[in-house]
PDB file of N, CA and C in Angstrom:
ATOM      1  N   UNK A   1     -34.064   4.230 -12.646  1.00  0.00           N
ATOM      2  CA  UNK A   1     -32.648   3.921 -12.488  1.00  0.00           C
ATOM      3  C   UNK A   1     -31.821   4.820 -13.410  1.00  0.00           C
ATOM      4  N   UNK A   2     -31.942   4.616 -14.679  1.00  0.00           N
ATOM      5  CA  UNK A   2     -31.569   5.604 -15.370  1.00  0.00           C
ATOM      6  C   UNK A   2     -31.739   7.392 -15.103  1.00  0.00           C
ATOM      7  N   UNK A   3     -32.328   7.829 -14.406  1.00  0.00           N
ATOM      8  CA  UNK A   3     -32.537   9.143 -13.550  1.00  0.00           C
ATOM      9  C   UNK A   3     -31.160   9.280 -12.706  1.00  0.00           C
ATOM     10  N   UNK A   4     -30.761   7.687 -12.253  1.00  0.00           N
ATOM     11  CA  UNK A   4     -30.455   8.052 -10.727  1.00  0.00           C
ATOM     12  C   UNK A   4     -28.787   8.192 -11.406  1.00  0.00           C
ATOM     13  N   UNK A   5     -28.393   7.185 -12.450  1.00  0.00           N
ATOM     14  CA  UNK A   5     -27.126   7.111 -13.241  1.00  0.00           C
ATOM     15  C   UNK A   5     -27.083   8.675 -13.716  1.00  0.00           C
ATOM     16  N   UNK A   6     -28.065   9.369 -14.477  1.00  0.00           N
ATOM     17  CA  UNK A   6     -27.507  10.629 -15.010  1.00  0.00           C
ATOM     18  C   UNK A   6     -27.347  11.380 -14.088  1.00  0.00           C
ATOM     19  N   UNK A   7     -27.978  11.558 -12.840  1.00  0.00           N
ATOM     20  CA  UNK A   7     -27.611  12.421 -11.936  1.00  0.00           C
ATOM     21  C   UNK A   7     -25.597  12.265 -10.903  1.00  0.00           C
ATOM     22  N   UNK A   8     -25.372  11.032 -11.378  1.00  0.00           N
ATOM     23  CA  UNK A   8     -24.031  10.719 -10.694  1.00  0.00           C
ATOM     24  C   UNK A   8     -23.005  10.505 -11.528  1.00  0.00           C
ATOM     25  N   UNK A   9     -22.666  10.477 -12.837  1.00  0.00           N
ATOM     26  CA  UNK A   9     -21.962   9.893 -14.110  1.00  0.00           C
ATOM     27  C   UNK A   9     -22.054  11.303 -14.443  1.00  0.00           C
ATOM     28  N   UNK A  10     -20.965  11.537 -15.446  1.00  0.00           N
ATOM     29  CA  UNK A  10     -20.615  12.869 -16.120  1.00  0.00           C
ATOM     30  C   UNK A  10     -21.304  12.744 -17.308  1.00  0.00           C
ATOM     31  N   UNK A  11     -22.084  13.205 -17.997  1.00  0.00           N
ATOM     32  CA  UNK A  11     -22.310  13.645 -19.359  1.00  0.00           C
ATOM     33  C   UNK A  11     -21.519  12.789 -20.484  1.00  0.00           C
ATOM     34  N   UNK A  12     -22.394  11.561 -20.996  1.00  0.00           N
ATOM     35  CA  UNK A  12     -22.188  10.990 -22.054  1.00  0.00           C
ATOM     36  C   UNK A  12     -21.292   9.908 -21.573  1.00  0.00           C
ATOM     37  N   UNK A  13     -21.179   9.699 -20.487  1.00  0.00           N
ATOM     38  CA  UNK A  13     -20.131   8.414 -20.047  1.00  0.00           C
ATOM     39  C   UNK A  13     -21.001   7.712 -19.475  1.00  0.00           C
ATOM     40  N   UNK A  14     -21.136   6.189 -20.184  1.00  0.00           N
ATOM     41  CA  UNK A  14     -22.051   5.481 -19.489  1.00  0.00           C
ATOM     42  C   UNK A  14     -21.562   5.071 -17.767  1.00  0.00           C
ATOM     43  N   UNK A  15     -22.463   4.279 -17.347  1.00  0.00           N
ATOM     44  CA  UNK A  15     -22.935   4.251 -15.866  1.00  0.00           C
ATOM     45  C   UNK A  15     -21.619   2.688 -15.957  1.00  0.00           C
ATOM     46  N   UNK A  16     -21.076   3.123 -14.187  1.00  0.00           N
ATOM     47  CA  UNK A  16     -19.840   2.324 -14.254  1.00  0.00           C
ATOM     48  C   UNK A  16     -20.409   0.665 -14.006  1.00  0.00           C
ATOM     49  N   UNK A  17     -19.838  -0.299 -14.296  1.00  0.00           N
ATOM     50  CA  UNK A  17     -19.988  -1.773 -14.134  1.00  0.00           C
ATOM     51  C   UNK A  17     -20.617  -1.795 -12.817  1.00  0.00           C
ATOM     52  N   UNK A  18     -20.017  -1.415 -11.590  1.00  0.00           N
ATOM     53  CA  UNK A  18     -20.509  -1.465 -10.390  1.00  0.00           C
ATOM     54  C   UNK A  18     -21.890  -0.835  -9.873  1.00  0.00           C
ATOM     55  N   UNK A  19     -22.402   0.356 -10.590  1.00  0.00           N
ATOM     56  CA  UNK A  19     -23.459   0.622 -10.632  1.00  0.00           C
ATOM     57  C   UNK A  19     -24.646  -0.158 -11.445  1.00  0.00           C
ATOM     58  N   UNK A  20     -23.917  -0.270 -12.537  1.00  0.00           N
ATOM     59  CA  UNK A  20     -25.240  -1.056 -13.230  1.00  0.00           C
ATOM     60  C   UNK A  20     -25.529  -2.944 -12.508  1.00  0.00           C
ATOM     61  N   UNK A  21     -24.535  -3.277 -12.040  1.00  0.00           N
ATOM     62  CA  UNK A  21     -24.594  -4.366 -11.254  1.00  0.00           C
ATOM     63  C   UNK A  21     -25.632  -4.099 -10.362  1.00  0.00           C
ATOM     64  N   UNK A  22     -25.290  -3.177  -9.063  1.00  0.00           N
ATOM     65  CA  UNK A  22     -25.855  -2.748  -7.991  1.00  0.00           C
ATOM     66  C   UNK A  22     -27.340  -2.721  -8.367  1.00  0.00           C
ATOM     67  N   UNK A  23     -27.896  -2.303  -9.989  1.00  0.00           N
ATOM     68  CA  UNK A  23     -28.988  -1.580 -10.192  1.00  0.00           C
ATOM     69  C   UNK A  23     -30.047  -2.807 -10.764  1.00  0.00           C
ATOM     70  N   UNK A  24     -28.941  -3.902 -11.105  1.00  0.00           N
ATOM     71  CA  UNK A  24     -29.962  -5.187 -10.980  1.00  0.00           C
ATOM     72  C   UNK A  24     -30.681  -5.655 -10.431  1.00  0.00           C
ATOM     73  N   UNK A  25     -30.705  -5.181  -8.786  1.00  0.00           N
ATOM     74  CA  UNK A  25     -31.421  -5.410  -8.200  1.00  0.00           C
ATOM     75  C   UNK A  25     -32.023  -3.855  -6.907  1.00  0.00           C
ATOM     76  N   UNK A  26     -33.420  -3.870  -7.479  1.00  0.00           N
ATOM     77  CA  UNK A  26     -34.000  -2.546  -6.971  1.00  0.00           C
ATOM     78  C   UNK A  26     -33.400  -2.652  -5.415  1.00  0.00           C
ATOM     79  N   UNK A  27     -33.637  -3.042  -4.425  1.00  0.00           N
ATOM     80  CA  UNK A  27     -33.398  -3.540  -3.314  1.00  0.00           C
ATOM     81  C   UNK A  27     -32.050  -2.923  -2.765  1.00  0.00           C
ATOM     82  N   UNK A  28     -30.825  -3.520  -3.587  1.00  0.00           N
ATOM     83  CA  UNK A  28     -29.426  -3.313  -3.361  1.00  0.00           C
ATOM     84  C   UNK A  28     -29.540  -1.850  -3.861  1.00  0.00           C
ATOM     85  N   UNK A  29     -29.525  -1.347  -5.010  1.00  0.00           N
ATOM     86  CA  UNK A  29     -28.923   0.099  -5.609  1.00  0.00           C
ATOM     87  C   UNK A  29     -30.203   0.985  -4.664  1.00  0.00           C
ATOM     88  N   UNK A  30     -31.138   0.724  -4.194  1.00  0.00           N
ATOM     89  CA  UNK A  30     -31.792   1.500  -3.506  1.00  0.00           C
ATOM     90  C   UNK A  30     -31.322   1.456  -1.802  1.00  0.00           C
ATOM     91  N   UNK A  31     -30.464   0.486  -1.120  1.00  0.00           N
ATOM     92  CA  UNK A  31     -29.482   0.819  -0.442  1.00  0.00           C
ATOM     93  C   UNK A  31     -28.445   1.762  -0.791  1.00  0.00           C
ATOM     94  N   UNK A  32     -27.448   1.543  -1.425  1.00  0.00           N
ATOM     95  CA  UNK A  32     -26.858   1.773  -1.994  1.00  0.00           C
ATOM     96  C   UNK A  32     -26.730   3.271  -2.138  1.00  0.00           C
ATOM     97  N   UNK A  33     -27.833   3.679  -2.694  1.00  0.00           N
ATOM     98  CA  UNK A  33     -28.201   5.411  -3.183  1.00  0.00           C
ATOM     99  C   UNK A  33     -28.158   5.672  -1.638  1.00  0.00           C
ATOM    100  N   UNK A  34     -29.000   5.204  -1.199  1.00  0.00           N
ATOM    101  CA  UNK A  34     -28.858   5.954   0.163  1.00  0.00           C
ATOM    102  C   UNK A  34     -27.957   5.929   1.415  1.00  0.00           C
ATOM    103  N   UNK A  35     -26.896   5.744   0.767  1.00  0.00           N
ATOM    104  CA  UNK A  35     -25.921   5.939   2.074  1.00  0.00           C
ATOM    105  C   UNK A  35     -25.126   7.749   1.533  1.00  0.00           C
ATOM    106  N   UNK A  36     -26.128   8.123   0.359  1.00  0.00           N
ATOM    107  CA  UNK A  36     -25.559   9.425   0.076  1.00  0.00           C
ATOM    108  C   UNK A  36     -24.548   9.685   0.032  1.00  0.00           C
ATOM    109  N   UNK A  37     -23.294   8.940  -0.488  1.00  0.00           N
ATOM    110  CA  UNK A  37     -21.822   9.244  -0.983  1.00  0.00           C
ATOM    111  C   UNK A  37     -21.973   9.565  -2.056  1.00  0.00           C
ATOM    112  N   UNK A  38     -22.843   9.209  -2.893  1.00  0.00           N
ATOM    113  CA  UNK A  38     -22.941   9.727  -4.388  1.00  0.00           C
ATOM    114  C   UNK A  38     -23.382  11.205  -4.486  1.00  0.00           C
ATOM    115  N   UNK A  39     -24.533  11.566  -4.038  1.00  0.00           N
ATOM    116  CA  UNK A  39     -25.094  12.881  -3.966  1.00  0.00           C
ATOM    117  C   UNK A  39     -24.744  14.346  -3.752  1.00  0.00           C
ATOM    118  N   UNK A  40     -23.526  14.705  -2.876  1.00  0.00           N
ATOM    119  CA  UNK A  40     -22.972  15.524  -2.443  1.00  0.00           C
ATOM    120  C   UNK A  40     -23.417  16.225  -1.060  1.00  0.00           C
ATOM    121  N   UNK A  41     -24.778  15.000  -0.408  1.00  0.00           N
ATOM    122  CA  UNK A  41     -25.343  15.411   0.874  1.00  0.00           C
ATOM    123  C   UNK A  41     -23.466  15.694   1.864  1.00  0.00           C
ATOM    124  N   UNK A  42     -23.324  14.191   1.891  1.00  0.00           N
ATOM    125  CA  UNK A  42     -22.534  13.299   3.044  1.00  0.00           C
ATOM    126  C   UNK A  42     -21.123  14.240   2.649  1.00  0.00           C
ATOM    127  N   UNK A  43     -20.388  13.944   1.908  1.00  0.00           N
ATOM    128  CA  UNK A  43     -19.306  14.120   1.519  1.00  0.00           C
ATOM    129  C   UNK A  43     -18.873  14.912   0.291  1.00  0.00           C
ATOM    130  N   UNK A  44     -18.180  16.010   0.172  1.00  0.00           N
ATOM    131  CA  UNK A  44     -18.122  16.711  -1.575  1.00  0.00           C
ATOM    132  C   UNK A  44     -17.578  16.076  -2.414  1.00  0.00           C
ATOM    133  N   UNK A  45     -17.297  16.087  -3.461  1.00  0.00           N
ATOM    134  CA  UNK A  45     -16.848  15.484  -5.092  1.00  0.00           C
ATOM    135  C   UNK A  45     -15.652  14.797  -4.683  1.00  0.00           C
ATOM    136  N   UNK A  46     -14.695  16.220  -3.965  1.00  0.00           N
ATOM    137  CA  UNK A  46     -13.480  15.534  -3.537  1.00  0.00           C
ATOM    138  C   UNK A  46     -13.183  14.599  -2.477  1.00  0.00           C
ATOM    139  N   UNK A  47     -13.710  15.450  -1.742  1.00  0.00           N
ATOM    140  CA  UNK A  47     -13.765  13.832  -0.199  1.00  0.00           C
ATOM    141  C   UNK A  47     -14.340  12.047  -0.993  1.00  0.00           C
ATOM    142  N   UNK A  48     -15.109  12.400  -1.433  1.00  0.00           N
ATOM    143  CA  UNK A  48     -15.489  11.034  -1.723  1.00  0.00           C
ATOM    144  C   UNK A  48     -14.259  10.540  -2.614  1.00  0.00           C
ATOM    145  N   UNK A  49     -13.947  11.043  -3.671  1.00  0.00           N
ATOM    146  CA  UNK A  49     -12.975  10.675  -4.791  1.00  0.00           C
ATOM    147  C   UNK A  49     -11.963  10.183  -3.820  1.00  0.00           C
ATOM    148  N   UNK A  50     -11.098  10.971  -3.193  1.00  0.00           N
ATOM    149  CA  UNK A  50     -10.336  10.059  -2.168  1.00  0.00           C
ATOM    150  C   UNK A  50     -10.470   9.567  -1.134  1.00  0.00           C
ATOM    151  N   UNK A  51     -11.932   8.862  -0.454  1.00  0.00           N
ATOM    152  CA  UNK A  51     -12.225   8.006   0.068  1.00  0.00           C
ATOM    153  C   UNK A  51     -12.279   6.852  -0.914  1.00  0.00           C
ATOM    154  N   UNK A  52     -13.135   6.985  -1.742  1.00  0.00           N
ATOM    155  CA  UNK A  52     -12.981   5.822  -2.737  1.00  0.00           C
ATOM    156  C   UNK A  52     -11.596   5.500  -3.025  1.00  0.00           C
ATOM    157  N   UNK A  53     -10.752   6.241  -3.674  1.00  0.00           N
ATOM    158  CA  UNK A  53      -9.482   5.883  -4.396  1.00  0.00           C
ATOM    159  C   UNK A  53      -8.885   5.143  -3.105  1.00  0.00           C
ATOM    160  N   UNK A  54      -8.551   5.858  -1.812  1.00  0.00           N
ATOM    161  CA  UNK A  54      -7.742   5.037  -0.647  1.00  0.00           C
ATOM    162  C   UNK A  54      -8.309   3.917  -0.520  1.00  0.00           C
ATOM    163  N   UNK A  55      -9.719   3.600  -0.526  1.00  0.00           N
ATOM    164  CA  UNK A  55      -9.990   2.359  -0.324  1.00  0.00           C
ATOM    165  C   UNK A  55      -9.586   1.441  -1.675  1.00  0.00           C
ATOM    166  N   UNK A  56      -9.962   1.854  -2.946  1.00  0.00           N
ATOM    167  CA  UNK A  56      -9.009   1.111  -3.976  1.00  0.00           C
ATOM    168  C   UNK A  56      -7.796   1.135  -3.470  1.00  0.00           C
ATOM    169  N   UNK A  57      -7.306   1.927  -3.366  1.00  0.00           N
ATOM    170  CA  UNK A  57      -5.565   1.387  -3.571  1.00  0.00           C
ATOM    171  C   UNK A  57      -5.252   0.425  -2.313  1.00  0.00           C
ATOM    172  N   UNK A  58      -6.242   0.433  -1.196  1.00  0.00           N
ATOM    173  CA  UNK A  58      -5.366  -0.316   0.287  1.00  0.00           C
ATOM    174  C   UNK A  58      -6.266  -1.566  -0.123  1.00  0.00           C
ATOM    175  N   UNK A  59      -7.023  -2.075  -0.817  1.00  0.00           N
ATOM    176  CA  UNK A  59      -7.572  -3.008  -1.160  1.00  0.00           C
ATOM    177  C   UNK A  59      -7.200  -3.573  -2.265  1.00  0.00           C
ATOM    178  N   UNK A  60      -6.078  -3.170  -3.038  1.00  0.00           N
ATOM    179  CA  UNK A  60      -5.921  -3.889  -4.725  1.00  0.00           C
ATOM    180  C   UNK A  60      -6.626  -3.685  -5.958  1.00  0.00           C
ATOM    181  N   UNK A  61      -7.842  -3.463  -5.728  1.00  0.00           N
ATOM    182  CA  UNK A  61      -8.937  -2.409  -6.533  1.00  0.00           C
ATOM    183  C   UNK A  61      -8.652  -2.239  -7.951  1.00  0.00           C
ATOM    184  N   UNK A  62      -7.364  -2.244  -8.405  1.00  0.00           N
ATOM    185  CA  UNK A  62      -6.126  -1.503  -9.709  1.00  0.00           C
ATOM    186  C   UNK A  62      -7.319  -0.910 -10.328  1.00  0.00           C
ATOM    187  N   UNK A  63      -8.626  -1.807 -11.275  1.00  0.00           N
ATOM    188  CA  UNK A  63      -9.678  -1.896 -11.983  1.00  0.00           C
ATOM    189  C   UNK A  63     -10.484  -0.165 -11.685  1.00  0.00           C
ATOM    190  N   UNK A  64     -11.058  -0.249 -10.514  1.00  0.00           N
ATOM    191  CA  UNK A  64     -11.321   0.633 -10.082  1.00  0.00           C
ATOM    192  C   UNK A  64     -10.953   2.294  -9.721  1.00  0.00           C
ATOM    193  N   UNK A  65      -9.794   1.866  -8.867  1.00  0.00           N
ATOM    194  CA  UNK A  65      -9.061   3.118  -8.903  1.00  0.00           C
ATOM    195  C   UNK A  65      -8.201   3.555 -10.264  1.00  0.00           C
ATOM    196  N   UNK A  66      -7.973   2.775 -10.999  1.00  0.00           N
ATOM    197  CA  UNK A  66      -7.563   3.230 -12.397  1.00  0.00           C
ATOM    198  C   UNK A  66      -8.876   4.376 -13.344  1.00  0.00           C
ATOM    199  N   UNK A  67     -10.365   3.805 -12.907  1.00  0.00           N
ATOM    200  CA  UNK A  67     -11.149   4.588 -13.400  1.00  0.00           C
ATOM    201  C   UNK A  67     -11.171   5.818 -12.710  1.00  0.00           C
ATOM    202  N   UNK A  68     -11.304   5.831 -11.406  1.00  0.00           N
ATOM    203  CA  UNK A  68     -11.762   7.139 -10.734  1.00  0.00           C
ATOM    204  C   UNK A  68     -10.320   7.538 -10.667  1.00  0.00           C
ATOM    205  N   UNK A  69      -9.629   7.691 -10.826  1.00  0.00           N
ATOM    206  CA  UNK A  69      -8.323   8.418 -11.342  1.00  0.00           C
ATOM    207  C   UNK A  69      -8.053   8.929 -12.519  1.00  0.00           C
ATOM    208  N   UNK A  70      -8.427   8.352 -13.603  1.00  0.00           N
ATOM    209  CA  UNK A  70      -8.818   8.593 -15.189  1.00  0.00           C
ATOM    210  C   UNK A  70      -9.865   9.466 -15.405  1.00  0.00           C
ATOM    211  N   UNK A  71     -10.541   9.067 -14.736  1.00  0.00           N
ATOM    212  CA  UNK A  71     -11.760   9.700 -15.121  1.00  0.00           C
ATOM    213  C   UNK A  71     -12.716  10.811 -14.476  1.00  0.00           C
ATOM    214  N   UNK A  72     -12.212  10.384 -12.669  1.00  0.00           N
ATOM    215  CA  UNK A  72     -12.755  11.562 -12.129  1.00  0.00           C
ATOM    216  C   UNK A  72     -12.162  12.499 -11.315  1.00  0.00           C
ATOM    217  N   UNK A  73     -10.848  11.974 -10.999  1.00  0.00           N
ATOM    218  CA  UNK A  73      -9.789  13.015 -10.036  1.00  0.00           C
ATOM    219  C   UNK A  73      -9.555  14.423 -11.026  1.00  0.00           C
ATOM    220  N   UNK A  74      -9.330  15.001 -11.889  1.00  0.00           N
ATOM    221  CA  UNK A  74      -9.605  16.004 -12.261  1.00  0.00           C
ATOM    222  C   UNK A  74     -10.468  17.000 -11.820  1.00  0.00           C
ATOM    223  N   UNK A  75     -12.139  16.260 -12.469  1.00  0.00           N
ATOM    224  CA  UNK A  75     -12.878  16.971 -11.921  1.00  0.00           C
ATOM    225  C   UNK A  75     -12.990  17.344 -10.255  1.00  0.00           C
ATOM    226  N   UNK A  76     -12.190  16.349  -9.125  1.00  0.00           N
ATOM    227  CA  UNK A  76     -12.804  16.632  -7.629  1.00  0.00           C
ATOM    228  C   UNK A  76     -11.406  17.481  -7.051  1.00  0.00           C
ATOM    229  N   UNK A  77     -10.828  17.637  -8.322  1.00  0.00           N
ATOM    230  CA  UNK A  77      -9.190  18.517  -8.235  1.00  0.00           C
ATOM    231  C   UNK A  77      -8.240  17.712  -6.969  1.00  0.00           C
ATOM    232  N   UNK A  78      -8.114  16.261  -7.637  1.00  0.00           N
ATOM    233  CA  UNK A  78      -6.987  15.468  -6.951  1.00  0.00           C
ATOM    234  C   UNK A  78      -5.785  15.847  -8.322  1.00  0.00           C
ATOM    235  N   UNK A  79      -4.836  16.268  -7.819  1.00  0.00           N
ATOM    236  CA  UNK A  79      -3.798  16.357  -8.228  1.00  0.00           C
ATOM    237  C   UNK A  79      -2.880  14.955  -8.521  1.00  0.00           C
ATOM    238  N   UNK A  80      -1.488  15.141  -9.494  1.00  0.00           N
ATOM    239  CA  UNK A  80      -0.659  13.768  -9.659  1.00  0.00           C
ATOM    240  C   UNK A  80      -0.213  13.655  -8.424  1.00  0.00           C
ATOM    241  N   UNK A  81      -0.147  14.830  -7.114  1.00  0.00           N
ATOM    242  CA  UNK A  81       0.892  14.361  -6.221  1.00  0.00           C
ATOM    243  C   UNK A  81      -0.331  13.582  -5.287  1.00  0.00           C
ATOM    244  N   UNK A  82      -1.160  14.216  -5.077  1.00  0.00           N
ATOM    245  CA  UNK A  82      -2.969  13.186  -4.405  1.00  0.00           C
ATOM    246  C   UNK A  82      -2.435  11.976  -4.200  1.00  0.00           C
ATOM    247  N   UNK A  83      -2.648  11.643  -5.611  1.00  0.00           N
ATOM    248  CA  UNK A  83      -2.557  10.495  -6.360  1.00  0.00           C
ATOM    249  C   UNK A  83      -1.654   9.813  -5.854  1.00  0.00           C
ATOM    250  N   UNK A  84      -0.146   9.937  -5.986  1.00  0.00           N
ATOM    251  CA  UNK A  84       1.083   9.465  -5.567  1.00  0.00           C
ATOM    252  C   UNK A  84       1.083   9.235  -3.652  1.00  0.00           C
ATOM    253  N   UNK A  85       0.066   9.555  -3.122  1.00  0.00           N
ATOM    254  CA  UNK A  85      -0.182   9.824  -2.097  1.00  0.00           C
ATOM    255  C   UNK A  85      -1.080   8.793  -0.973  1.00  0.00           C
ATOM    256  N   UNK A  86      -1.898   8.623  -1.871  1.00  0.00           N
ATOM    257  CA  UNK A  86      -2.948   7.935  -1.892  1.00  0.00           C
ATOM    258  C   UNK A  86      -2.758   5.953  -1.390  1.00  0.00           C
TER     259      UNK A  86
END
């Protein structure tokens, strides 16, 4: 499990609430991994970042999309206007 967190988490930032939840149970996070949104098979850095974020924001999410906005729209180069967008 810990393999599967360093390969998807940036360098020195622990593994998000929702993952380590998911990872409680082998079963679920081994679904989970494999719907390949994490990996960069399915979707790139950025597509996913704002698939995720739209689904936070049209769902209430605040928790969530406050992280992957903080923390990872930079790196998948979502911009403030993305964002405002979103």
């Amino acid at each position: 499990v810990q393999q599967s967190f360093d390969a998807i988490m940036p360098a020195g930032m622990a593994p998000l609430v929702l993952f380590t939840t998911m990872a409680s149970s082998e079963r679920a996070w081994s679904k989970f991994r494999a719907g390949s949104l994490l990996d960069g098979r399915l979707l790139s850095l950025r597509e996913r970042e704002i698939v995720i974020d739209r689904t936070c924001a049209r769902t209430g999410c605040e928790y969530e999309w406050g992280v992957h906005v903080a923390k990872f729209a930079e790196k998948a180069r979502i911009t403030a206007t993305d964002v405002a967008e979103l």
